[in-house]
Protein backbone atom coordinates (compact mmCIF):
# COMPACT_ATOMS: atom_id res chain seq x y z
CA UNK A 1 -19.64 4.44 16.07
CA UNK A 2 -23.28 6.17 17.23
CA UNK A 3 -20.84 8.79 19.63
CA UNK A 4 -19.00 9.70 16.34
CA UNK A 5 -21.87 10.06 14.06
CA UNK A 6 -24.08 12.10 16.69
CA UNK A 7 -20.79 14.15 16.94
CA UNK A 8 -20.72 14.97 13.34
CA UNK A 9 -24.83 15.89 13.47
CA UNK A 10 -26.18 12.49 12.47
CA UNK A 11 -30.07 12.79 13.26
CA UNK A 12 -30.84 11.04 16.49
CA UNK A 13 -33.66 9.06 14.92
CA UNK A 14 -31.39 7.63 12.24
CA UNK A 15 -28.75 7.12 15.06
CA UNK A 16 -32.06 4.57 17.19
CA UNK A 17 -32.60 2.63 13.65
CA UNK A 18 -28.70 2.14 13.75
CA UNK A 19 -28.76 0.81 17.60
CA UNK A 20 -32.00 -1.40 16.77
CA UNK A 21 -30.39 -2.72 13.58
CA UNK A 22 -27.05 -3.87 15.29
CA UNK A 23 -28.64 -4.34 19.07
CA UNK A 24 -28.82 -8.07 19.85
CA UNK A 25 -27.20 -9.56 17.22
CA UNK A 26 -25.96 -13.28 17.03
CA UNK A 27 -24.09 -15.81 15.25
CA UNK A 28 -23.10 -19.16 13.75
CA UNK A 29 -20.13 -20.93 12.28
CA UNK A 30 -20.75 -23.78 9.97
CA UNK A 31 -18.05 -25.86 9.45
CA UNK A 32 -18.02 -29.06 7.40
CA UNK A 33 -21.41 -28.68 7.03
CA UNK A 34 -22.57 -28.17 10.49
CA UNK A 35 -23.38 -25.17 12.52
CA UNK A 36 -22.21 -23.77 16.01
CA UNK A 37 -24.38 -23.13 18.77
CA UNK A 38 -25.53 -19.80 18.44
CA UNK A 39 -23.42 -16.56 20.52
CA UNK A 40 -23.89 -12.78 20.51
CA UNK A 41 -22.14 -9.98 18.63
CA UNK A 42 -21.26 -7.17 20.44
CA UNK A 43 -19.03 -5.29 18.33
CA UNK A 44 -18.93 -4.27 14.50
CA UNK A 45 -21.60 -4.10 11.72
CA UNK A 46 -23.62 -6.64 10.27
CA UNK A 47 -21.99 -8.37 7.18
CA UNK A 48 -22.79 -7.91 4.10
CA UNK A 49 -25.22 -5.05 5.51
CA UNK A 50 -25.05 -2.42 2.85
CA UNK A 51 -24.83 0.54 5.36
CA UNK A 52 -21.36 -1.61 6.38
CA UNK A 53 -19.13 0.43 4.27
CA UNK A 54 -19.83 4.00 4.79
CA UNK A 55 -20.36 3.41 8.20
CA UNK A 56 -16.62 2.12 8.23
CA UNK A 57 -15.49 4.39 5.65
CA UNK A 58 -16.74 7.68 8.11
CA UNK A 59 -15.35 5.66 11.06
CA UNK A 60 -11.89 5.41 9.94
CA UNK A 61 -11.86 9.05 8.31
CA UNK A 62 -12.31 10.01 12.12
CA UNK A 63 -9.95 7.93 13.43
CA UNK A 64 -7.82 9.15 10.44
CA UNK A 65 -8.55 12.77 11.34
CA UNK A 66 -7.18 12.18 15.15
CA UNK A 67 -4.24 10.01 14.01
CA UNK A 68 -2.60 13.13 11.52
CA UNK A 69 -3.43 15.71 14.16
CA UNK A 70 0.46 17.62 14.80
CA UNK A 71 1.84 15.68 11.70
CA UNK A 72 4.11 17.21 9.70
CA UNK A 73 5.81 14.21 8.15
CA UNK A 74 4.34 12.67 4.73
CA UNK A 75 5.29 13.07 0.95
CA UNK A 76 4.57 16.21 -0.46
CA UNK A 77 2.78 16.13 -3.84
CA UNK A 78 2.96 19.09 -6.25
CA UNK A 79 -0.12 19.23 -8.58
CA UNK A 80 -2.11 21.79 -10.88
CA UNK A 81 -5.99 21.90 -11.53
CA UNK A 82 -5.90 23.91 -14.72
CA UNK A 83 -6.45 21.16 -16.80
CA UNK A 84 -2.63 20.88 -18.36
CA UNK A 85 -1.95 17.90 -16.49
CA UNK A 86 0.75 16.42 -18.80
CA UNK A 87 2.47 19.52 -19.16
CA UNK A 88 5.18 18.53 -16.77
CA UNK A 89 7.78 21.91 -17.34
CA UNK A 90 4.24 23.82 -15.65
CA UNK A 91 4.78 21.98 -12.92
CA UNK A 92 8.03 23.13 -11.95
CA UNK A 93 6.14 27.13 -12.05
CA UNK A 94 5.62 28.27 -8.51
CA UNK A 95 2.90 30.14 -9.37
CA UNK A 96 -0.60 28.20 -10.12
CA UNK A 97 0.71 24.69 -8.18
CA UNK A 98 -1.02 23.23 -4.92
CA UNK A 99 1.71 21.45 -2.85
CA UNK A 100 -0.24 19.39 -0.40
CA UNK A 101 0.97 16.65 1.83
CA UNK A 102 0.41 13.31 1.95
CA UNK A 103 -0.12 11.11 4.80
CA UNK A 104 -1.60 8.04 3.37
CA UNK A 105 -2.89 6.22 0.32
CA UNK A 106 -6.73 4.11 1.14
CA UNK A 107 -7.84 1.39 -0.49
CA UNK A 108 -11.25 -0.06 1.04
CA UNK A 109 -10.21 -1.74 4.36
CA UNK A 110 -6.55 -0.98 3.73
CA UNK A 111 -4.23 1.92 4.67
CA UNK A 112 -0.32 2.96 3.65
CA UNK A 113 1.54 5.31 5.39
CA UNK A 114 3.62 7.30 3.25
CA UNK A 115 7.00 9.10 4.28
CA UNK A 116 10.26 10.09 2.77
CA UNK A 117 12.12 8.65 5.62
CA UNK A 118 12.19 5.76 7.89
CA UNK A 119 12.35 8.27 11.08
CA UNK A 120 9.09 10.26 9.96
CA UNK A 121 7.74 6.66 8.84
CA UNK A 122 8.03 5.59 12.68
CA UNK A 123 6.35 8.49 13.85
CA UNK A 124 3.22 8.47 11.52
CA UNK A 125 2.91 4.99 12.12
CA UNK A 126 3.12 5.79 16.14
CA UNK A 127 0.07 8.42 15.87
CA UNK A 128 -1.87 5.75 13.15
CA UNK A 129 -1.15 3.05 16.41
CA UNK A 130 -2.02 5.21 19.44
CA UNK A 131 -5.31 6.45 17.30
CA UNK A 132 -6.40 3.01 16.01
CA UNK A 133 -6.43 2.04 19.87
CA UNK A 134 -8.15 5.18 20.80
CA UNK A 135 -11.03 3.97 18.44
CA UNK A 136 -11.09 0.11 18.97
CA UNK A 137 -9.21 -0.90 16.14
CA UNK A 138 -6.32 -3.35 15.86
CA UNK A 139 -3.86 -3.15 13.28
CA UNK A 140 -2.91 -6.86 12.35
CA UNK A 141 0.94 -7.20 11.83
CA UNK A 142 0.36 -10.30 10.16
CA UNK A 143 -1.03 -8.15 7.42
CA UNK A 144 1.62 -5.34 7.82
């Protein structure tokens, strides 16, 4: 996480209060009442830490970045921005439409990979695998 955010110009003092906020952390489980011994950290943010999710949220746009490099596959959207939204006969018009493709809808935590066939589907899902490795991440098929 610091080696991404000094890549994308975070100052190097903030990037210290990060390291001395997560260094050395440790933890308990209770269960039935009782807690666990105490153990270290070593990976992750501190929950309920409210830097936790936009230091996730620029983490995965990273890993999101590396993971759509070459991709070509996705659903393209066709869309206006000159305010006639509901005018749907304007959006067959060429002229004044954005077509832009998607690769993926986010919600918080959660990630789906779009595709208009099960072929491409495969593939995005291949990059979104080999990336999410690339970065530490594991991508529970229990979930899936």
């Amino acid at each position: 996480m610091r080696k991404i955010l000094a890549r994308l110009g975070c100052p190097p003092k903030f990037l210290t209060i990060l390291r001395q906020l997560h260094e050395g952390q440790q933890g308990q489980v209770k269960h039935n009442g009782s807690l666990s011994g105490s153990f270290p950290i070593s990976n992750g943010v501190k929950q309920g830490c409210v830097l936790a999710p936009t230091l996730f949220s620029i983490f995965f746009s990273i890993m999101l970045r590396e993971a759509k490099e070459d991709l070509s596959d996705g659903i393209y959207i066709r869309f206006r921005t000159d305010g006639s939204l509901f005018n749907l006969r304007r959006l067959l018009a060429r002229t004044k439409t954005i077509k832009e493709l998607m690769t993926e809808l986010l919600f918080a935590d959660d990630c789906a990979l779009l595709s208009n066939t099960e072929e491409a589907l495969q593939h995005i899902v291949n990059h979104f695998s080999d990336a999410a490795k690339n970065f530490g991440l594991i991508i529970s098929l229990k979930e899936t």
